[in-house]
N, C-alpha and C. Protein backbone atom coordinates (compact mmCIF):
# COMPACT_ATOMS: atom_id res chain seq x y z
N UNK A 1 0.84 -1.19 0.00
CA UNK A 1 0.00 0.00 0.00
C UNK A 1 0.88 1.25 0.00
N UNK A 2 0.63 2.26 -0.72
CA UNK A 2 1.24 3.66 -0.87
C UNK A 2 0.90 4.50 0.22
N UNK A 3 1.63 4.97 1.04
CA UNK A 3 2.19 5.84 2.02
C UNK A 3 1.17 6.61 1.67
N UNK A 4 0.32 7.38 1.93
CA UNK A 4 -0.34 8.73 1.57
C UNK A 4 0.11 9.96 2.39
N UNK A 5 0.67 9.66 2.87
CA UNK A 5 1.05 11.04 4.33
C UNK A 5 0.22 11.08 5.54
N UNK A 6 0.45 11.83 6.77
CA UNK A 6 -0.08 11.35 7.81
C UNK A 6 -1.66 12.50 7.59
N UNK A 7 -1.64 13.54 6.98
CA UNK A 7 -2.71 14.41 6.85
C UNK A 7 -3.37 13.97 6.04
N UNK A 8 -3.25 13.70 4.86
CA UNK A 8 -4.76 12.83 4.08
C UNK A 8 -5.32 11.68 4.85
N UNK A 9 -4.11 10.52 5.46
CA UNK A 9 -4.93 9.81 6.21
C UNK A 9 -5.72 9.73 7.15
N UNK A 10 -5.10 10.82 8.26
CA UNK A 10 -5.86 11.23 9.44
C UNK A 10 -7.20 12.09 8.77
N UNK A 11 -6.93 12.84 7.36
CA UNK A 11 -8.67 13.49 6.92
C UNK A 11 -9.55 12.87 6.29
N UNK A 12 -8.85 11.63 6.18
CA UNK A 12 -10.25 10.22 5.62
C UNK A 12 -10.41 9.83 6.59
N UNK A 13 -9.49 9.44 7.87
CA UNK A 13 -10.07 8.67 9.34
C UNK A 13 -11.16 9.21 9.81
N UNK A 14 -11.05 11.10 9.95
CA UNK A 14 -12.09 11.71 10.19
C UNK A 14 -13.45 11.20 9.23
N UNK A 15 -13.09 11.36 8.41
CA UNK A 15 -14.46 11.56 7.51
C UNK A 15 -15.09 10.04 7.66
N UNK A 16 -14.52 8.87 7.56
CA UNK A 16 -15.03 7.74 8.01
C UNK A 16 -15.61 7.74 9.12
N UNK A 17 -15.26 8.07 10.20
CA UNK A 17 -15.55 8.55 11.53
C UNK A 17 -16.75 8.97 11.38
N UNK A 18 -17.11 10.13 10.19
CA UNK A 18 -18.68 10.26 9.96
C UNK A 18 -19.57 10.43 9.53
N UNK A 19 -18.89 8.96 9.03
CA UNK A 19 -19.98 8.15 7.56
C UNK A 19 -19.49 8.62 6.76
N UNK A 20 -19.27 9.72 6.33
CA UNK A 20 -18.29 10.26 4.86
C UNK A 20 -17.94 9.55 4.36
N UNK A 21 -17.90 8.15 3.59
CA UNK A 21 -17.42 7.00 3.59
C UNK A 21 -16.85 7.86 1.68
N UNK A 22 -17.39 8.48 0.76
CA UNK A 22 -17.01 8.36 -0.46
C UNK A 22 -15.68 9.41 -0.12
N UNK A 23 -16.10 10.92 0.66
CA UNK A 23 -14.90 12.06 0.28
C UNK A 23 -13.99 10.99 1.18
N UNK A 24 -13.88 10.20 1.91
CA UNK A 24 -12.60 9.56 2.76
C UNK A 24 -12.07 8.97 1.24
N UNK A 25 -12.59 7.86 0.26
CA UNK A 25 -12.25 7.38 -0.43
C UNK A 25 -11.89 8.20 -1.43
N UNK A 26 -12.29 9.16 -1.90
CA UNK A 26 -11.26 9.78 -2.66
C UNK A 26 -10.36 10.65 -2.36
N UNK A 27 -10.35 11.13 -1.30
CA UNK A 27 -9.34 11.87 -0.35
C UNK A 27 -7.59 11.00 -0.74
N UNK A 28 -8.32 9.67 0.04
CA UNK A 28 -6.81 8.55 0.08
C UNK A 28 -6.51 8.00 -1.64
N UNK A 29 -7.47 8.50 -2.80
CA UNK A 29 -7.24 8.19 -4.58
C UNK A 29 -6.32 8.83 -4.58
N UNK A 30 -6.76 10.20 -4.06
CA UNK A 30 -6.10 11.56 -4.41
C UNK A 30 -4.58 11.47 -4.49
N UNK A 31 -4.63 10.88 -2.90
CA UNK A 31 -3.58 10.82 -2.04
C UNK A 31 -2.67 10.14 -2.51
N UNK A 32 -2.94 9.04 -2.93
CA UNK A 32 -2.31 8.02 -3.38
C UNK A 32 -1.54 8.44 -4.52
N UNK A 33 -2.67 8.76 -5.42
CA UNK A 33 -1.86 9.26 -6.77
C UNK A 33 -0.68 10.46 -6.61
N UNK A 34 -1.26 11.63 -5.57
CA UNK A 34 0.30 11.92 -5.29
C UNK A 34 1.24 11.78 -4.78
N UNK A 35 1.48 10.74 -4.38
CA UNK A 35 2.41 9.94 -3.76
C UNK A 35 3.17 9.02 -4.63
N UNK A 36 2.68 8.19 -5.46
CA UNK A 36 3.06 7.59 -6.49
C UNK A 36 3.79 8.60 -7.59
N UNK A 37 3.31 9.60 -8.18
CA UNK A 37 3.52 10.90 -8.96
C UNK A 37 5.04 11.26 -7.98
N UNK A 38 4.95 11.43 -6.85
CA UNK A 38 6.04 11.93 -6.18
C UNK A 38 7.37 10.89 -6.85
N UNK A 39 6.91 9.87 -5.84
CA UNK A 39 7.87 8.71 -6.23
C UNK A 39 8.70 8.66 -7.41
N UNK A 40 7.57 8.76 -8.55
CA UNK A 40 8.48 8.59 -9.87
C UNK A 40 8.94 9.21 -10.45
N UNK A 41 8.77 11.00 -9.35
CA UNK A 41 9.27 12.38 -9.87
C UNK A 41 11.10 11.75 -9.61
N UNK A 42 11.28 11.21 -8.73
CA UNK A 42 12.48 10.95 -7.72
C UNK A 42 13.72 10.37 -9.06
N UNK A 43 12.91 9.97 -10.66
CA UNK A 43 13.76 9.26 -11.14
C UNK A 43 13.93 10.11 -12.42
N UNK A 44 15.13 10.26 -13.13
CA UNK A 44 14.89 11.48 -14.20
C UNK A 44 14.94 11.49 -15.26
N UNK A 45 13.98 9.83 -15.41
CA UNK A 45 13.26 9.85 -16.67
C UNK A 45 12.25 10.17 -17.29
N UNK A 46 11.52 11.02 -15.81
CA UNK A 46 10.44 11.38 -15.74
C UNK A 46 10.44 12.94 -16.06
N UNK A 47 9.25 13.44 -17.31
CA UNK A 47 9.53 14.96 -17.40
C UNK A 47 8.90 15.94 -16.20
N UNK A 48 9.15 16.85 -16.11
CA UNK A 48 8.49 17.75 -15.23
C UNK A 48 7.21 18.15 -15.30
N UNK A 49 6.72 17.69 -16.06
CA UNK A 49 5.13 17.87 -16.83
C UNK A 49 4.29 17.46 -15.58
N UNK A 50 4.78 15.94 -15.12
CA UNK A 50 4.19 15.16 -14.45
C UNK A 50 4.00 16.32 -13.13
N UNK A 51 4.50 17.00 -12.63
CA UNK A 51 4.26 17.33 -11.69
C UNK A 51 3.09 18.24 -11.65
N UNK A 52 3.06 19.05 -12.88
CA UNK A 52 1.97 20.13 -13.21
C UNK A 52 1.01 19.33 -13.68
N UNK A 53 0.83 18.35 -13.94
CA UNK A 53 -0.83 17.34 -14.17
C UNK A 53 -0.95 17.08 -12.98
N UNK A 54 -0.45 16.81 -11.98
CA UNK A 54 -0.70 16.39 -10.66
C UNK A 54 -1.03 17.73 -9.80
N UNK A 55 -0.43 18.95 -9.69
CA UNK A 55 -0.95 19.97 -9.11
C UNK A 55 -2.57 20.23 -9.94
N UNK A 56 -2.52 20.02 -11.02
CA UNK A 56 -3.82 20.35 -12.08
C UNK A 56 -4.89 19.36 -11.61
N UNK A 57 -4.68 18.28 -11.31
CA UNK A 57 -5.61 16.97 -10.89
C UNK A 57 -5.98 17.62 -9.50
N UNK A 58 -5.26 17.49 -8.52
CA UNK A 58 -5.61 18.22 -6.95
C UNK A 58 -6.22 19.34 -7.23
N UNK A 59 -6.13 20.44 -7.97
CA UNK A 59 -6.72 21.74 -8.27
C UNK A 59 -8.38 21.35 -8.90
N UNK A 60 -8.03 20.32 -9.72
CA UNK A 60 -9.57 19.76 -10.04
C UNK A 60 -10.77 19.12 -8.89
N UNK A 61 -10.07 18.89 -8.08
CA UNK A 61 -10.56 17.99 -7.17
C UNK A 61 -11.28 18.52 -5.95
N UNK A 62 -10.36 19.46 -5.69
CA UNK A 62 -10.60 20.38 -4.64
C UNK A 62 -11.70 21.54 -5.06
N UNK A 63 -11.79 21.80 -6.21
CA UNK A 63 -13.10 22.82 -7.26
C UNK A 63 -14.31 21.85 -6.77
N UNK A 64 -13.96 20.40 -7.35
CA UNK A 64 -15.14 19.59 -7.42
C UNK A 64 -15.42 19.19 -6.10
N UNK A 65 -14.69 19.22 -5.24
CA UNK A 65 -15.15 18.83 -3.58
C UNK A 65 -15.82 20.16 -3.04
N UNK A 66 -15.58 21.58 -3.53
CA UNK A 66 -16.02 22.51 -3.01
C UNK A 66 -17.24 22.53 -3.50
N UNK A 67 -17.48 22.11 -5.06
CA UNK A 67 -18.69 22.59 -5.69
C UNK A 67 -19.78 21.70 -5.51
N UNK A 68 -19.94 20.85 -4.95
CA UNK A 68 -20.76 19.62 -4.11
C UNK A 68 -21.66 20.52 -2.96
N UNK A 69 -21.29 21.43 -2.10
CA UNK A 69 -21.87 22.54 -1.06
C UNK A 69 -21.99 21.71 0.42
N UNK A 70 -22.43 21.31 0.54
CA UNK A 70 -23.39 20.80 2.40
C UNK A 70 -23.38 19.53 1.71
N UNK A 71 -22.60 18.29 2.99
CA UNK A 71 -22.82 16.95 2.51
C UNK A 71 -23.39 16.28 3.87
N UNK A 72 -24.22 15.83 3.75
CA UNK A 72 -24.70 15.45 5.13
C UNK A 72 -23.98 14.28 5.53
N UNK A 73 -23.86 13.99 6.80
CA UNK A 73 -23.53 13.06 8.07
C UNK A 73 -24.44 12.10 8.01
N UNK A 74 -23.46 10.83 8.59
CA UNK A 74 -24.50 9.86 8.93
C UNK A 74 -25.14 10.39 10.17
N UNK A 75 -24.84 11.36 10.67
CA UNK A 75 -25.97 11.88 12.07
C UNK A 75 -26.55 12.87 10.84
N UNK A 76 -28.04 13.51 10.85
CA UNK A 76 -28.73 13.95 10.42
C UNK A 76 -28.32 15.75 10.75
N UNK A 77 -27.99 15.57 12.23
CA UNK A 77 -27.78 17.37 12.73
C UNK A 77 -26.43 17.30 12.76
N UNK A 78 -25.50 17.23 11.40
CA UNK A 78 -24.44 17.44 11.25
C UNK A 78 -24.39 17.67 9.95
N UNK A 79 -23.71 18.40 8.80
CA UNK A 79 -23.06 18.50 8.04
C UNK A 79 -21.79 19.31 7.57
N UNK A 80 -21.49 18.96 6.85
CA UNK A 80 -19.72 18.98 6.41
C UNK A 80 -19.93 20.18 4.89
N UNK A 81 -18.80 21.01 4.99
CA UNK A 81 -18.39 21.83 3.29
C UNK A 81 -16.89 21.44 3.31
N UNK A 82 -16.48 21.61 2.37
CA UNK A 82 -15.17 21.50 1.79
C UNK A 82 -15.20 22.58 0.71
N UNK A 83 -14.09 24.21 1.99
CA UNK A 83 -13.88 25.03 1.06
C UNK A 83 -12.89 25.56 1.82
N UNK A 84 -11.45 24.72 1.28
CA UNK A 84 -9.97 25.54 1.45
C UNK A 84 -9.46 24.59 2.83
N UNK A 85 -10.07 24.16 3.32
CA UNK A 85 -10.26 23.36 4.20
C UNK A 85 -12.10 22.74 4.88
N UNK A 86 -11.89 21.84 5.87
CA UNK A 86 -13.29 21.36 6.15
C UNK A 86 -13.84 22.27 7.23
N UNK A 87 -15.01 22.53 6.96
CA UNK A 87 -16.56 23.31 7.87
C UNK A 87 -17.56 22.21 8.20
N UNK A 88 -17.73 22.36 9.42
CA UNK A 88 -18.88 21.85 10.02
C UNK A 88 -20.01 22.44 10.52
N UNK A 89 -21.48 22.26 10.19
CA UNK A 89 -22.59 22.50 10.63
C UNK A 89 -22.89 21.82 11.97
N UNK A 90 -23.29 22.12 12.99
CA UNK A 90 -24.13 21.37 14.29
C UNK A 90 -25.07 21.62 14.61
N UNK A 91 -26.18 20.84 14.51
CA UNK A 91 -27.31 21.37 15.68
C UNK A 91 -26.85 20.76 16.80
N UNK A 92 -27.30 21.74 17.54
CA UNK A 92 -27.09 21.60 19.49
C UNK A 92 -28.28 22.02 19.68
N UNK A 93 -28.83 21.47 21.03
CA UNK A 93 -29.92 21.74 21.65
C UNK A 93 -29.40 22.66 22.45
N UNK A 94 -30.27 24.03 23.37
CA UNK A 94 -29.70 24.90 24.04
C UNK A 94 -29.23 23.76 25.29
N UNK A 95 -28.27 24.54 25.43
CA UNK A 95 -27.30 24.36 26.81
C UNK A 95 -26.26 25.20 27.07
N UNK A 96 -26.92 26.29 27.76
CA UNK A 96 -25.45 27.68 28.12
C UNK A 96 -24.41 26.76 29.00
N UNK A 97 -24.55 25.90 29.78
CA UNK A 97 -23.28 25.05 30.29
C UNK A 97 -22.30 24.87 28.93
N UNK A 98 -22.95 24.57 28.05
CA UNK A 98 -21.69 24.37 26.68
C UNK A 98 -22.05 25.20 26.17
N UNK A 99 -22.02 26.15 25.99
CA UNK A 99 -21.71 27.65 25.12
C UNK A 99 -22.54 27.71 23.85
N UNK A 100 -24.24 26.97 24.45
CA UNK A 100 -25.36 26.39 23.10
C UNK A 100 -26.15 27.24 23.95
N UNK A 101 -26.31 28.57 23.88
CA UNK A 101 -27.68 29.63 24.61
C UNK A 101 -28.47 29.50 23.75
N UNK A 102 -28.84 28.83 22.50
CA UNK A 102 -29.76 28.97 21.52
C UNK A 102 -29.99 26.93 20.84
N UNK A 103 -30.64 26.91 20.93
CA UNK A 103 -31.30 25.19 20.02
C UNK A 103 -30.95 25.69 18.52
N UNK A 104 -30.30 25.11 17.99
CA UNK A 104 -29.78 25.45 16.63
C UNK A 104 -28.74 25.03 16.45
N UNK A 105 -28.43 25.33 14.76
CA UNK A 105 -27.28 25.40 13.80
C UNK A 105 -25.53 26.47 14.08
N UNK A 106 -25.21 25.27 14.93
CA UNK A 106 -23.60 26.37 15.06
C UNK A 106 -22.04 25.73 14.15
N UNK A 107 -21.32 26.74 13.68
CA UNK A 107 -20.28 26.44 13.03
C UNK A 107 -19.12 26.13 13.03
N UNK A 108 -18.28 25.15 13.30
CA UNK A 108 -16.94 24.79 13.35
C UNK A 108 -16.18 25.08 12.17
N UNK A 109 -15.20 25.69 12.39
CA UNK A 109 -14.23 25.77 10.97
C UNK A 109 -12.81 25.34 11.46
N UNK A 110 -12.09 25.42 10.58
CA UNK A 110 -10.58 25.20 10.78
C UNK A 110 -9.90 26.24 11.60
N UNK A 111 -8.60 25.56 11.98
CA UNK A 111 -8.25 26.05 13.65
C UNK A 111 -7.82 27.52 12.13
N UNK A 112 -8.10 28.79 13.14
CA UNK A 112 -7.54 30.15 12.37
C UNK A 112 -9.00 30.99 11.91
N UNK A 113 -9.88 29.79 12.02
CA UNK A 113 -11.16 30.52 11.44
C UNK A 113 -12.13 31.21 12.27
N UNK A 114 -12.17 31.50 13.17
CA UNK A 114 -12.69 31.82 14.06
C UNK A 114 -14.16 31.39 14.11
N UNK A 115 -14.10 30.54 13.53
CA UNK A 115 -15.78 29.71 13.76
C UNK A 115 -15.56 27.90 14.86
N UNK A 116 -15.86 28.57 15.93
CA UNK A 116 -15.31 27.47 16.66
C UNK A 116 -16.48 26.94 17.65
N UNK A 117 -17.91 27.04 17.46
CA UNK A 117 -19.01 26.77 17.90
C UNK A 117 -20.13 28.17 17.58
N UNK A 118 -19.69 28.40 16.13
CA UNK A 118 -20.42 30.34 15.83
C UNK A 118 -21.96 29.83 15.97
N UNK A 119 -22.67 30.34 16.23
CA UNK A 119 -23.99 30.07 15.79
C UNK A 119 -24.67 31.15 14.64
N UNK A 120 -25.35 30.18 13.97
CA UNK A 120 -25.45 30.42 12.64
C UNK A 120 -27.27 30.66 12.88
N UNK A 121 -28.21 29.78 12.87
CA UNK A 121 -29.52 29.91 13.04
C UNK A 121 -30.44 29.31 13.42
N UNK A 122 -31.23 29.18 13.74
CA UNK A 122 -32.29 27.70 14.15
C UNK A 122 -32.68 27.09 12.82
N UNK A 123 -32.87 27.41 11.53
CA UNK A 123 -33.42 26.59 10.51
C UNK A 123 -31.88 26.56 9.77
N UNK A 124 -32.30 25.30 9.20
CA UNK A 124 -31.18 24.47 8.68
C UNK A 124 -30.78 25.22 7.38
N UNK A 125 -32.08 25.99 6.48
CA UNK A 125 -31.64 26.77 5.29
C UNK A 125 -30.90 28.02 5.68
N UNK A 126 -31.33 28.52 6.23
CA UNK A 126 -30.64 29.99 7.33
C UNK A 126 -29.67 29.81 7.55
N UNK A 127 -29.24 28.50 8.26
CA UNK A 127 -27.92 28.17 9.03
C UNK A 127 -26.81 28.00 8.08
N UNK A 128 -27.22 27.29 6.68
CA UNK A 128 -26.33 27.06 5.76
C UNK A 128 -25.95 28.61 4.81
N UNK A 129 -26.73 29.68 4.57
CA UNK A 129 -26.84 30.50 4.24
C UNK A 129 -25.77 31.44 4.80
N UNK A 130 -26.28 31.26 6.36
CA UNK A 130 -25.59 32.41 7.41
C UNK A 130 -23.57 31.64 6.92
N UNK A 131 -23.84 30.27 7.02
CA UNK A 131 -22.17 29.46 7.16
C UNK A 131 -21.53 30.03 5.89
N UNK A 132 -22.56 29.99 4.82
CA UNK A 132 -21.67 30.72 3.30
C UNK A 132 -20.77 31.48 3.30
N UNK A 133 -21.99 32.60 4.09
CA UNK A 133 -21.88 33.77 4.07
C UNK A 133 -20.34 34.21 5.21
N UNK A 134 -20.37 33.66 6.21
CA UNK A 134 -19.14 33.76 7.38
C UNK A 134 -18.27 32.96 6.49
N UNK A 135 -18.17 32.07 5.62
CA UNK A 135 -16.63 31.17 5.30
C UNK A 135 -16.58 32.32 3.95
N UNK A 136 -17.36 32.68 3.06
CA UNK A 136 -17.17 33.85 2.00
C UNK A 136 -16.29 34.84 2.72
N UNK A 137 -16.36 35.67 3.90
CA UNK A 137 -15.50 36.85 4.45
C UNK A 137 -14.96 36.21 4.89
N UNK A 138 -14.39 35.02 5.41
CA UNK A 138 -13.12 34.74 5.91
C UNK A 138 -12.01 34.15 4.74
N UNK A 139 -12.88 33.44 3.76
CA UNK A 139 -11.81 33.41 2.42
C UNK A 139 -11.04 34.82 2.03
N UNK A 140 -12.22 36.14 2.23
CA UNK A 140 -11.62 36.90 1.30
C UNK A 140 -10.50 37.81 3.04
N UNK A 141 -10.92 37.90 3.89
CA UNK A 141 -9.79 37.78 4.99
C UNK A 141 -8.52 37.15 4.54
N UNK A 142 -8.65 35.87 4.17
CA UNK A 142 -7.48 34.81 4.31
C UNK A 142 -6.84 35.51 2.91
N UNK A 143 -7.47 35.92 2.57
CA UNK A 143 -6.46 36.49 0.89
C UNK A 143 -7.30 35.83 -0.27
N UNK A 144 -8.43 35.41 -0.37
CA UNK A 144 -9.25 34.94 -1.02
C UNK A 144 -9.01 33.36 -1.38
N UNK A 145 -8.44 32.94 -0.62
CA UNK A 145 -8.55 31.44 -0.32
C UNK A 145 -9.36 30.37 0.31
N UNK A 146 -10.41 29.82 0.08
CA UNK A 146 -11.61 29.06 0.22
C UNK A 146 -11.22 27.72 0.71
């Protein structure tokens, strides 16, 4: 089996973890293929081309994982985006003991994003709307990176 690196594997473990069962599986395709691509960069019979079809393939991939939007969980009050990194949707029932003053839709993003339990809305269309809308200004924050 091909090495994929410890970050694609640990971001399919996650996603198996919940139910994500297809983006885990192509996460570790992905993975694989650049790893293999690496490998045979290592020998110099290989042109340099190879490397720019392989940044071009990941660049494809990552368009098409973003352009998919809200993928639901095998739990129902969870869903997942993939834009620049992974976003999570939650419903929580209120509980100010955990920082849930409202029954609703709150947002996890990647460590830097400052969405680290945001609450977004009580309806699930709202909530996904409001999440757009907060990961849209933090792309264009980040330098317009999604």
């Amino acid at each position: 089996m091909t090495d994929i690196g410890i970050e694609p594997a640990a971001t399919a473990d996650w996603l198996d973890q919940r139910g994500m069962h297809g983006a885990a599986t192509l996460i570790r395709r992905m993975a694989a293929i650049e790893a293999a691509l690496r490998t045979q960069l290592g020998s110099p019979s290989h042109p340099t081309q190879t490397m720019q079809d392989l940044e071009e393939q990941i660049r494809t991939f990552t368009e098409r994982l973003g352009a998919v939007g809200w993928i639901t969980d095998s739990n129902e009050r969870k869903l997942h985006r993939w834009a620049g990194a992974w976003w999570t949707l939650v419903h929580h029932d209120r509980d100010p003991k955990d920082d849930h003053p409202y029954t609703g839709w709150y947002l996890d993003g990647p460590v830097g994003s400052g969405a680290s339990g945001e609450w977004m809305a009580h309806r699930t269309k709202e909530a996904k709307e409001e999440a757009d809308q907060f990961i849209e200004e933090h792309a264009a924050q980040d330098g317009g990176t999604q």
